[in-house]
C-alpha atoms as a PDB file:
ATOM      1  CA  UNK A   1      -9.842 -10.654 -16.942  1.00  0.00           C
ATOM      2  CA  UNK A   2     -12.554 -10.373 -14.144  1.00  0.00           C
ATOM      3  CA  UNK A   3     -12.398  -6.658 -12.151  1.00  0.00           C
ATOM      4  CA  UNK A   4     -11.995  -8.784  -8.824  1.00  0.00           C
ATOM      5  CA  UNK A   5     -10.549 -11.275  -7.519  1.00  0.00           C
ATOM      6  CA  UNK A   6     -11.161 -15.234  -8.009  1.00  0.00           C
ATOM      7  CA  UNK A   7     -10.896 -17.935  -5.419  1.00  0.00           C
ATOM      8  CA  UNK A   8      -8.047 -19.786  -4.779  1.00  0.00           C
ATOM      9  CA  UNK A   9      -7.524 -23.160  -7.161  1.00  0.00           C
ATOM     10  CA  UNK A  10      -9.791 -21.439  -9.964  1.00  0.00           C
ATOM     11  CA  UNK A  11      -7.371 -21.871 -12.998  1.00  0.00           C
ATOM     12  CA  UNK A  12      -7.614 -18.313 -14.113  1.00  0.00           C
ATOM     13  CA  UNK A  13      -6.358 -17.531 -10.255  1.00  0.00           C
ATOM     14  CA  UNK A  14      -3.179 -19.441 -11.340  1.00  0.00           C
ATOM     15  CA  UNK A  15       0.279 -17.545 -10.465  1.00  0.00           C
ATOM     16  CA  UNK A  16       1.370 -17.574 -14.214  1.00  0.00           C
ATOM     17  CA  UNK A  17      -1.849 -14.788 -14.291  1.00  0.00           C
ATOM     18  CA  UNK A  18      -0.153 -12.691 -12.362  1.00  0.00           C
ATOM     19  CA  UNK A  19       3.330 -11.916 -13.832  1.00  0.00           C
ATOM     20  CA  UNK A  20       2.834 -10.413 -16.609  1.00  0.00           C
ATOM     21  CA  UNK A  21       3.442  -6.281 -18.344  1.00  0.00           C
ATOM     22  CA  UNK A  22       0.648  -3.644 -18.117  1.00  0.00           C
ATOM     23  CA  UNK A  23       0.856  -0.310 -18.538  1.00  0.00           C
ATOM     24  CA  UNK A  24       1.806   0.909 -15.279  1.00  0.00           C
ATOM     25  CA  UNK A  25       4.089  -2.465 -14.670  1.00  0.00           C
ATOM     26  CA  UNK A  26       6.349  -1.207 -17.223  1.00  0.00           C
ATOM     27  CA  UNK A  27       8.480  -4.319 -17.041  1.00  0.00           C
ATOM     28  CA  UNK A  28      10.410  -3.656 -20.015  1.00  0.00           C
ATOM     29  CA  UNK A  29      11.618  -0.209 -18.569  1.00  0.00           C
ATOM     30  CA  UNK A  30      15.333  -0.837 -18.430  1.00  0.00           C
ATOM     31  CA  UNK A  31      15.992   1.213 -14.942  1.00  0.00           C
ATOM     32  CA  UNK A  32      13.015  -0.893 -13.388  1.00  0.00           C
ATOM     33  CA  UNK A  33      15.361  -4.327 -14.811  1.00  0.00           C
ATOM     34  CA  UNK A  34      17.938  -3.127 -13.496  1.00  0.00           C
ATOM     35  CA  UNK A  35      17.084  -2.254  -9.975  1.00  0.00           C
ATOM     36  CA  UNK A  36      15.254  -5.625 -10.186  1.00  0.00           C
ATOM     37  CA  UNK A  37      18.366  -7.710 -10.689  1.00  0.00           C
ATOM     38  CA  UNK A  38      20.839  -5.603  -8.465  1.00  0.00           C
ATOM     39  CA  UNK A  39      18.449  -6.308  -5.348  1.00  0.00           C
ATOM     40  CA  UNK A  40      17.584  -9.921  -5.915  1.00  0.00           C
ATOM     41  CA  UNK A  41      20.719 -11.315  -7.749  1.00  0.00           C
ATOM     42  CA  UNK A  42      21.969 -12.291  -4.743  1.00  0.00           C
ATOM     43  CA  UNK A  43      18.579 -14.122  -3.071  1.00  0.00           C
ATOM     44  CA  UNK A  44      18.839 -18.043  -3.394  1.00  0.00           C
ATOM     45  CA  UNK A  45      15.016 -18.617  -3.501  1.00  0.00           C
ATOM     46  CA  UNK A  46      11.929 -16.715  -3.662  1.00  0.00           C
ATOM     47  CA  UNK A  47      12.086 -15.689  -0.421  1.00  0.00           C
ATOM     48  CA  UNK A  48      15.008 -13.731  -0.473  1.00  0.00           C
ATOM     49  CA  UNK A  49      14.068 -12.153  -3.371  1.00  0.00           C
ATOM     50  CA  UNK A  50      10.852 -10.891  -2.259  1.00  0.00           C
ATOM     51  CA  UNK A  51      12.493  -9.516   0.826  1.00  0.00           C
ATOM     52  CA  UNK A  52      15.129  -7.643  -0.789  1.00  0.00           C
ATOM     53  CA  UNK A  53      12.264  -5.769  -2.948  1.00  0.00           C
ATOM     54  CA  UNK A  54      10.353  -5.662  -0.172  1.00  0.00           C
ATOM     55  CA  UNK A  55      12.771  -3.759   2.176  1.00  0.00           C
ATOM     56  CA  UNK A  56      13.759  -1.553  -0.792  1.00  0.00           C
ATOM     57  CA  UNK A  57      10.465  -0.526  -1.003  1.00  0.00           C
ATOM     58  CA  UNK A  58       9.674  -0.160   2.501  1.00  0.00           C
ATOM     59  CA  UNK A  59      12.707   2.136   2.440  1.00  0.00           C
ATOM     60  CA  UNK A  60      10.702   4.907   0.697  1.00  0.00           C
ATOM     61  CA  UNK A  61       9.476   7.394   2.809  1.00  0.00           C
ATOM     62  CA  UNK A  62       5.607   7.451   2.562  1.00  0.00           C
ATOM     63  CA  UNK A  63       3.996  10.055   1.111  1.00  0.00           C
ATOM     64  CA  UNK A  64       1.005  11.803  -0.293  1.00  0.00           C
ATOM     65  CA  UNK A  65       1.829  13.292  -3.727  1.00  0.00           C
ATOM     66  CA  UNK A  66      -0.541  16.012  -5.924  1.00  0.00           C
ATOM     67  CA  UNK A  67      -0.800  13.434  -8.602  1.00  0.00           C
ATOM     68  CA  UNK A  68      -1.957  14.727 -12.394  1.00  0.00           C
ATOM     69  CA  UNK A  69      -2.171  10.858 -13.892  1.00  0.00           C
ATOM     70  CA  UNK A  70      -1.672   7.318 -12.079  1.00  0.00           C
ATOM     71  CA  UNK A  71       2.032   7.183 -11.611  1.00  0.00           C
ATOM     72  CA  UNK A  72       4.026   3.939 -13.492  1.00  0.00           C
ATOM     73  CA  UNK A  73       6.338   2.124 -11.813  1.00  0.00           C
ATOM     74  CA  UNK A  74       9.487   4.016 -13.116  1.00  0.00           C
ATOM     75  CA  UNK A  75       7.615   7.234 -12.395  1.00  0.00           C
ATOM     76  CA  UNK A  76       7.588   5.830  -8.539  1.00  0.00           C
ATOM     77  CA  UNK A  77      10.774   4.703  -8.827  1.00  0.00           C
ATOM     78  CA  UNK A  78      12.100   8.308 -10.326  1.00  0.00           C
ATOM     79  CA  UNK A  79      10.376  10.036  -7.388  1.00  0.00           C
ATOM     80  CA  UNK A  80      12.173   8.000  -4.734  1.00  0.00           C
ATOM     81  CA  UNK A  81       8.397   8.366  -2.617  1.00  0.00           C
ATOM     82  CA  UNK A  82       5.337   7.759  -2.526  1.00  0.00           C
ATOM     83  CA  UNK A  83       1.658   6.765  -1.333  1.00  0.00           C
ATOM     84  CA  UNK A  84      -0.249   3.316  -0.695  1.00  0.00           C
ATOM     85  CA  UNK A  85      -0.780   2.813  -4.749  1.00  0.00           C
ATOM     86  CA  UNK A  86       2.219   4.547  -5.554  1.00  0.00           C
ATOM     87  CA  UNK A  87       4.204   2.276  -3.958  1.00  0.00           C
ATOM     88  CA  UNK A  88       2.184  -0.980  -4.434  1.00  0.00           C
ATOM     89  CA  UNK A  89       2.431  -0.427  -7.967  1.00  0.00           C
ATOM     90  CA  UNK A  90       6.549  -0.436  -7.367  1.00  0.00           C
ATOM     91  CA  UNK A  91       6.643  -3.421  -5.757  1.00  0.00           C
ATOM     92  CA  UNK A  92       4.451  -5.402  -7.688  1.00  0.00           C
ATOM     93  CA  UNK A  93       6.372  -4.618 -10.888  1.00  0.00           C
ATOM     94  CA  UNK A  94       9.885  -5.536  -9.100  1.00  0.00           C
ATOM     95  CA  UNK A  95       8.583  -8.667  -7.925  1.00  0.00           C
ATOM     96  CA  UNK A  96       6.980  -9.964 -11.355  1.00  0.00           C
ATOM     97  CA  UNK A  97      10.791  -8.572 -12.815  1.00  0.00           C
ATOM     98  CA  UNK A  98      12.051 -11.200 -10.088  1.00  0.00           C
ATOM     99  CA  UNK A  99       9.675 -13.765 -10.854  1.00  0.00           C
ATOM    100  CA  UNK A 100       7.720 -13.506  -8.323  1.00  0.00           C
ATOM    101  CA  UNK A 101       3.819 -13.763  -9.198  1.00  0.00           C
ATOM    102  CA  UNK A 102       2.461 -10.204  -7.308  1.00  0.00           C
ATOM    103  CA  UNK A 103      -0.926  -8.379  -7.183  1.00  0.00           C
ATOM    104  CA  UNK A 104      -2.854  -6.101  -5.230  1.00  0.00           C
ATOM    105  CA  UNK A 105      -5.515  -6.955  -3.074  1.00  0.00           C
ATOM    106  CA  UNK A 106      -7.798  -3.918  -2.206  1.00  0.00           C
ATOM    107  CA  UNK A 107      -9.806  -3.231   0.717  1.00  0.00           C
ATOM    108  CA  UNK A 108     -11.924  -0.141   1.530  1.00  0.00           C
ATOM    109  CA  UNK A 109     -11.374   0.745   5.086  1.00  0.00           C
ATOM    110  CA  UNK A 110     -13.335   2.774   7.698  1.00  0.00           C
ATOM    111  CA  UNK A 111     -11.537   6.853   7.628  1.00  0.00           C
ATOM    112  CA  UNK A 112     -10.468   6.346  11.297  1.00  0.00           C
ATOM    113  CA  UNK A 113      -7.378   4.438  10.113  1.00  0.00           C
ATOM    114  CA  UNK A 114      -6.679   7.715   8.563  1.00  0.00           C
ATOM    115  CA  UNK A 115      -7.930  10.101  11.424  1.00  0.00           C
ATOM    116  CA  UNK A 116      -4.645  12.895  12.198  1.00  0.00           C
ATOM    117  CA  UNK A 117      -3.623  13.152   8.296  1.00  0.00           C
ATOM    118  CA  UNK A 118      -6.854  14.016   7.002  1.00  0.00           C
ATOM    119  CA  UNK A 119     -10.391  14.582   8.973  1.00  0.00           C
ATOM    120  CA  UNK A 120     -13.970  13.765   8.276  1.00  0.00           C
ATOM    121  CA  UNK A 121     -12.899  10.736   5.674  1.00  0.00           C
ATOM    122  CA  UNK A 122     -15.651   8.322   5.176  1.00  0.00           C
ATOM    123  CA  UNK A 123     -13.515   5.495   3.850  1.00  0.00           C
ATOM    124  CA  UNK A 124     -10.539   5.193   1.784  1.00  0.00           C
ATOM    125  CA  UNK A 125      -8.892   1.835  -0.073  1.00  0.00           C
ATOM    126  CA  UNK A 126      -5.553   0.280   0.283  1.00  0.00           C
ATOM    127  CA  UNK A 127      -3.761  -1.919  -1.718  1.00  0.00           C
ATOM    128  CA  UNK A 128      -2.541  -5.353   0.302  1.00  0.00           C
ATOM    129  CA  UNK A 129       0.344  -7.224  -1.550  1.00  0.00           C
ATOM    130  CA  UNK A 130       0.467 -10.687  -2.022  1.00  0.00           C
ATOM    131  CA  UNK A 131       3.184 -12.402  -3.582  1.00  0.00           C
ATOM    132  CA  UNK A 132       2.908 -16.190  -4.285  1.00  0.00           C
ATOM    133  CA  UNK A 133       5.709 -17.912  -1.979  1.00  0.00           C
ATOM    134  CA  UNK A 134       5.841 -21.481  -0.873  1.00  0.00           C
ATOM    135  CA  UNK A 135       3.069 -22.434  -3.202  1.00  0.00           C
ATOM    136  CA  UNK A 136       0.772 -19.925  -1.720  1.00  0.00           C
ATOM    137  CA  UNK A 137       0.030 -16.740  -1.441  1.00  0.00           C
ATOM    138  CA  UNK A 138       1.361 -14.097   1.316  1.00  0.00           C
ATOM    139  CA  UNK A 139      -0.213 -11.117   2.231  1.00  0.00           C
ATOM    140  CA  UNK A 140       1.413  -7.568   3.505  1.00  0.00           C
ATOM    141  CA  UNK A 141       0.700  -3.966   3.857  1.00  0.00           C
ATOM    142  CA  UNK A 142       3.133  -3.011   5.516  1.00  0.00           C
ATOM    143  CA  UNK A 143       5.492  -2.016   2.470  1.00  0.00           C
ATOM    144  CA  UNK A 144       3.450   1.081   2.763  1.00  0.00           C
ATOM    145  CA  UNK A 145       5.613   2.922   5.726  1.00  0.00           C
ATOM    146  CA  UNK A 146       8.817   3.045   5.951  1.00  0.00           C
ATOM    147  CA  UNK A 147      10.176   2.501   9.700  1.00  0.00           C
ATOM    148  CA  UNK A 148      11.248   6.054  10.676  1.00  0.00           C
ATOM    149  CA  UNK A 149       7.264   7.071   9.822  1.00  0.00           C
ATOM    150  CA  UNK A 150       6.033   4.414  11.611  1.00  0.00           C
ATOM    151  CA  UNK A 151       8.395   4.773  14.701  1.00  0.00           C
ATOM    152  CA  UNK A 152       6.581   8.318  14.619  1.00  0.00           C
ATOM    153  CA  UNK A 153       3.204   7.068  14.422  1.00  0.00           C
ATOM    154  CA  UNK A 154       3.429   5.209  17.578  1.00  0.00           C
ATOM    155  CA  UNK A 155       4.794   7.500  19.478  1.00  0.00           C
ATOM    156  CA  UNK A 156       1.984  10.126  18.295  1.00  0.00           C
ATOM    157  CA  UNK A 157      -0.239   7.237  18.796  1.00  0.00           C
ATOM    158  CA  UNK A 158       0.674   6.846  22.288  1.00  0.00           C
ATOM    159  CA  UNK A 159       0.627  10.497  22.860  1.00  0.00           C
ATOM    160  CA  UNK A 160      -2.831  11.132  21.824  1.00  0.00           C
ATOM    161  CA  UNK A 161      -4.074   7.500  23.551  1.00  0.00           C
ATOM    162  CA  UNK A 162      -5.751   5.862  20.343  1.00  0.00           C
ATOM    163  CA  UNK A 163      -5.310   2.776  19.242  1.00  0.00           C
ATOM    164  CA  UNK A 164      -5.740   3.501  15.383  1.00  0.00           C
ATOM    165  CA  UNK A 165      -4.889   6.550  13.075  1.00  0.00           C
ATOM    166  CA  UNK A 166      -2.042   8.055  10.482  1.00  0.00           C
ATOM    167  CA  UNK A 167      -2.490   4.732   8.746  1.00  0.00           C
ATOM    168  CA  UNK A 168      -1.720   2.436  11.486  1.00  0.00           C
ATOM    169  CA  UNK A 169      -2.707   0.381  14.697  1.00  0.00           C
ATOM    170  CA  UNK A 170      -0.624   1.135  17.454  1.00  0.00           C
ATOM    171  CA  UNK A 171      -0.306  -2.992  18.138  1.00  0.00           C
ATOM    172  CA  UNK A 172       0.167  -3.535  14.071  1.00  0.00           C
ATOM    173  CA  UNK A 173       2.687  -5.411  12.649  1.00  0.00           C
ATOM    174  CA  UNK A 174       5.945  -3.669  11.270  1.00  0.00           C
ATOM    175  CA  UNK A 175       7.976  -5.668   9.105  1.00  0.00           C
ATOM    176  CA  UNK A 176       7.000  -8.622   7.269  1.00  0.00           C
ATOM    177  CA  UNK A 177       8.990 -11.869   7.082  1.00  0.00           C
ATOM    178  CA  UNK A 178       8.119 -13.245   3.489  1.00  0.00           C
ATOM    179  CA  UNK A 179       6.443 -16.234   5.311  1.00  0.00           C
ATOM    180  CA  UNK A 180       3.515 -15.227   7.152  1.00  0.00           C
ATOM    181  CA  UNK A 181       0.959 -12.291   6.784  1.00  0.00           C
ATOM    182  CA  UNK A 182       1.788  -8.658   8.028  1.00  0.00           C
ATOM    183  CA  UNK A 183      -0.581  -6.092   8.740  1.00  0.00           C
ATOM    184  CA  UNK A 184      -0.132  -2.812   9.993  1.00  0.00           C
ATOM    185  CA  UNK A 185      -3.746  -2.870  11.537  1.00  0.00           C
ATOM    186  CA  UNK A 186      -2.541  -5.994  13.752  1.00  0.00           C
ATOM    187  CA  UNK A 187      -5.187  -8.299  11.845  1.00  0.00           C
ATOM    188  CA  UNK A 188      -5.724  -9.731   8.726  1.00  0.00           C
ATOM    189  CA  UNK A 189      -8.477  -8.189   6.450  1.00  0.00           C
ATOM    190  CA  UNK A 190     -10.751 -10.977   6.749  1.00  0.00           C
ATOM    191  CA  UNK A 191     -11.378 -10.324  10.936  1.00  0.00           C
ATOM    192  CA  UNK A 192     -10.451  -6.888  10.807  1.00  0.00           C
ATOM    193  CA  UNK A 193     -13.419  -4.505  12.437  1.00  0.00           C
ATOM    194  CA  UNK A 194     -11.796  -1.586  10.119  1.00  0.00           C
ATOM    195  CA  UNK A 195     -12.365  -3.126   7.083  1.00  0.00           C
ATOM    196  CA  UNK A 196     -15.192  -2.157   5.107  1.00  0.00           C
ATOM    197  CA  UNK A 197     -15.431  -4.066   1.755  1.00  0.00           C
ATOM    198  CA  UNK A 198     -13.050  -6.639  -0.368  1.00  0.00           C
ATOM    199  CA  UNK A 199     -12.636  -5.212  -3.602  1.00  0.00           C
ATOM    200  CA  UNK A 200     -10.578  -7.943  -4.932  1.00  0.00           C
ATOM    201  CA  UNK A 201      -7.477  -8.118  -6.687  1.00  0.00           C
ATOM    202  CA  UNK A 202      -5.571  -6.153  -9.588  1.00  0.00           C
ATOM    203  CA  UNK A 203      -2.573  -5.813 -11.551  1.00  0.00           C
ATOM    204  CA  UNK A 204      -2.311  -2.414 -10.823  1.00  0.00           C
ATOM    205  CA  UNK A 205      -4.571   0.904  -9.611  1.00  0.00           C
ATOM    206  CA  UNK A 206      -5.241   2.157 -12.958  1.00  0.00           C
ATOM    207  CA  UNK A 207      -7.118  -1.997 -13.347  1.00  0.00           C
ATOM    208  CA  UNK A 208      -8.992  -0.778 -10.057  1.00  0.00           C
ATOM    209  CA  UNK A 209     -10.130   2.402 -11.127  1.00  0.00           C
ATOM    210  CA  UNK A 210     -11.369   1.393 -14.165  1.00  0.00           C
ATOM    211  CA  UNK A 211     -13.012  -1.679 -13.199  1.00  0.00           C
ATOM    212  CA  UNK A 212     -17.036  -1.290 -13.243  1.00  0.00           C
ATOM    213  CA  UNK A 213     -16.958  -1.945  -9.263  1.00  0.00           C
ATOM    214  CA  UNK A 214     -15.073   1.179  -8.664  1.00  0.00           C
ATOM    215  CA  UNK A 215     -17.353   3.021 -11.617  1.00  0.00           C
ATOM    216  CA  UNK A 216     -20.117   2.044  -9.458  1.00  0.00           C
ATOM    217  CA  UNK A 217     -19.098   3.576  -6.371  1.00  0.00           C
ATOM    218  CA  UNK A 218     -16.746   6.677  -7.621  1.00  0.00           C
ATOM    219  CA  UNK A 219     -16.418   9.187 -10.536  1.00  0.00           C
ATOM    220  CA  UNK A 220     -13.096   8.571 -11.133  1.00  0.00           C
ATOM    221  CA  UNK A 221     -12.205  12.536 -12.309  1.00  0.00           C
ATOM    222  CA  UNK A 222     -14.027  13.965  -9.318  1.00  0.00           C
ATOM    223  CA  UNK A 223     -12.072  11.476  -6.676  1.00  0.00           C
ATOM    224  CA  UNK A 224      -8.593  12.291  -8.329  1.00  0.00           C
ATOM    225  CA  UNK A 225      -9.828  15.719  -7.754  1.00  0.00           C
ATOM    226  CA  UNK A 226     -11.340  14.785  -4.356  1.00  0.00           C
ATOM    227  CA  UNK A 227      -7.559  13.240  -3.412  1.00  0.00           C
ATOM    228  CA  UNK A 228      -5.805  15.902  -4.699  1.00  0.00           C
ATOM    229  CA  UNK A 229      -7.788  18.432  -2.536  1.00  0.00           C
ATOM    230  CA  UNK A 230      -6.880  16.431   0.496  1.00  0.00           C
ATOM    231  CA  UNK A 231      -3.206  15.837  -0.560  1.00  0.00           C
ATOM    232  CA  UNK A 232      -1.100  19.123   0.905  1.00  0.00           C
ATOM    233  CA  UNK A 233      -2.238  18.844   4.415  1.00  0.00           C
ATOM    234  CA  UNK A 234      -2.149  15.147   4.651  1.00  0.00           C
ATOM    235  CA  UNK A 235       1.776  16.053   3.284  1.00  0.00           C
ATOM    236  CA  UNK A 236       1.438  18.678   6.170  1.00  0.00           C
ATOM    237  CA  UNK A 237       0.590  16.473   8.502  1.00  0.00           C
ATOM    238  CA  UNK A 238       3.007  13.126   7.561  1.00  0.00           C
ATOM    239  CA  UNK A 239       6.284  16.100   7.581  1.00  0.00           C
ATOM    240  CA  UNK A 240       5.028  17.429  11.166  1.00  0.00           C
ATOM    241  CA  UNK A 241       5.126  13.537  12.446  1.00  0.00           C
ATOM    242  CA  UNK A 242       8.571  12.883  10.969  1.00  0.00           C
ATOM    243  CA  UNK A 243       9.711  15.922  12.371  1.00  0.00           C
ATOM    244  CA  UNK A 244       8.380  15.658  15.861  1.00  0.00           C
ATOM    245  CA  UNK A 245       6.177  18.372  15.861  1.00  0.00           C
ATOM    246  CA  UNK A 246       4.638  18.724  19.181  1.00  0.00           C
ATOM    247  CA  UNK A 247       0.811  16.824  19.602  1.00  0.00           C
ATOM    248  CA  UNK A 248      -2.583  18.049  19.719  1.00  0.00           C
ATOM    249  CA  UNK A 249      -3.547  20.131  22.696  1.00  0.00           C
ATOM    250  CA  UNK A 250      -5.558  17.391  25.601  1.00  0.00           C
ATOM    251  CA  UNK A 251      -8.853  19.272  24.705  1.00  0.00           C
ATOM    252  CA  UNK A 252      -8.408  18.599  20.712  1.00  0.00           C
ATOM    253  CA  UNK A 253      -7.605  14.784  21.139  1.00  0.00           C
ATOM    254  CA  UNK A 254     -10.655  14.198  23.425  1.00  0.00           C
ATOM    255  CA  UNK A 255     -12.426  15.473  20.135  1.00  0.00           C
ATOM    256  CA  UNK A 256     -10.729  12.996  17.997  1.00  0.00           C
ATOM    257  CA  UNK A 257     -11.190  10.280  19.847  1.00  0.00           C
END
């Protein structure tokens, strides 16, 4: 299978391409089946069903993990948390167990969006979701924070007067419908100013990192290493916005800005 993604109508783009096992979808994994079935035996169409992973997933508070391998989907499950991949590696596995066609869609974005977790960040990628609904694809990131983190990130938002950081725009969307695209930026990828690059899309991380387009760019042992390096005070940082702590002095956030 091609590293990136194909345009839409290309036969190899079809949904069927999309639904199947690898080896961080562990869709035989009988606690990933189950969960699967207990949140979408109830949803009369696709829609539903998507939503009810979707909000389960959204649920989990985001986090950012020291992470020794690229976590499966029961391993995310286990841990009840999670980061962008993490957790786009969840929800993609739920939704094939539903089946729901589901892939990532990865985009490198400018390190502003990231500007109070971590400083001095070039650029960083994120996963998208799309599930195929209503004969077409839909597009979200906003699985990635769960509502109590991103009531947080507003208010800090507001506090500080920037329109972007912790992940977020301070206009972007916070719950998707299972219709329509949802962005947490406020724009879709295409006519976004923060996106860098479209990487395309994958099953999973592990297909991204190992793809020769992320071998080009990245050695993939010295950006784990890189992430991992960053990981405690961006955890610092995400507990001290759930927990209120108080904002940057003025003097500090003119700097930021």
């Amino acid at each position: 299978m091609n590293d990136l993604s194909v345009p839409s109508g290309r036969s190899d783009d079809a949904p069927q391409a999309w639904l199947r096992s690898t080896s961080l979808l562990d869709l035989d994994d009988p606690r990933l089946r189950l969960r699967a079935r207990s949140l979408t035996q109830l949803g009369k169409n696709d829609r539903e069903r998507a939503l009810a992973v979707y909000a389960f997933v959204k649920r989990m508070p985001f986090a950012k993990p020291l992470k020794l391998h690229t976590r499966t989907a029961r391993e995310v499950l286990d841990a009840g948390c999670g980061d962008s991949p993490d957790k786009g590696t969840l929800i993609v596995a739920l939704l094939r167990l539903a089946g729901i066609p589901a892939r990532l869609h990865w985009y490198e974005m400018k390190g502003d969006i990231l500007r109070g977790l971590v400083t001095r960040l070039e650029s960083g990628s994120r996963p998208f979701v799309e599930a195929w609904i209503g004969e077409r694809w839909v597009m979200t990131d906003t699985y990635i924070f769960d509502a109590a983190y991103m009531a947080a990130a507003r208010q800090r938002l507001r506090e500080y007067g920037w329109s972007h950081g912790f992940g977020i725009h301070r206009d972007g969307h916070a719950i998707w419908n299972g219709l329509d695209g949802a962005y947490v930026n406020s724009l879709p990828p295409a006519s976004d100013p923060m996106v860098l690059a479209d990487h395309g899309c994958t099953h999973d991380p592990a297909q991204r990192i190992h793809s020769d387009a992320y071998r080009s760019q990245h050695h993939r042992v010295v950006r784990s290493m890189h992430w991992n390096l960053l990981a405690p005070g961006m955890q610092r940082a995400i507990t001290d916005l759930r927990d209120g702590r108080p904002p940057l002095p003025p003097s500090i956030e003119r700097r930021a800005s």
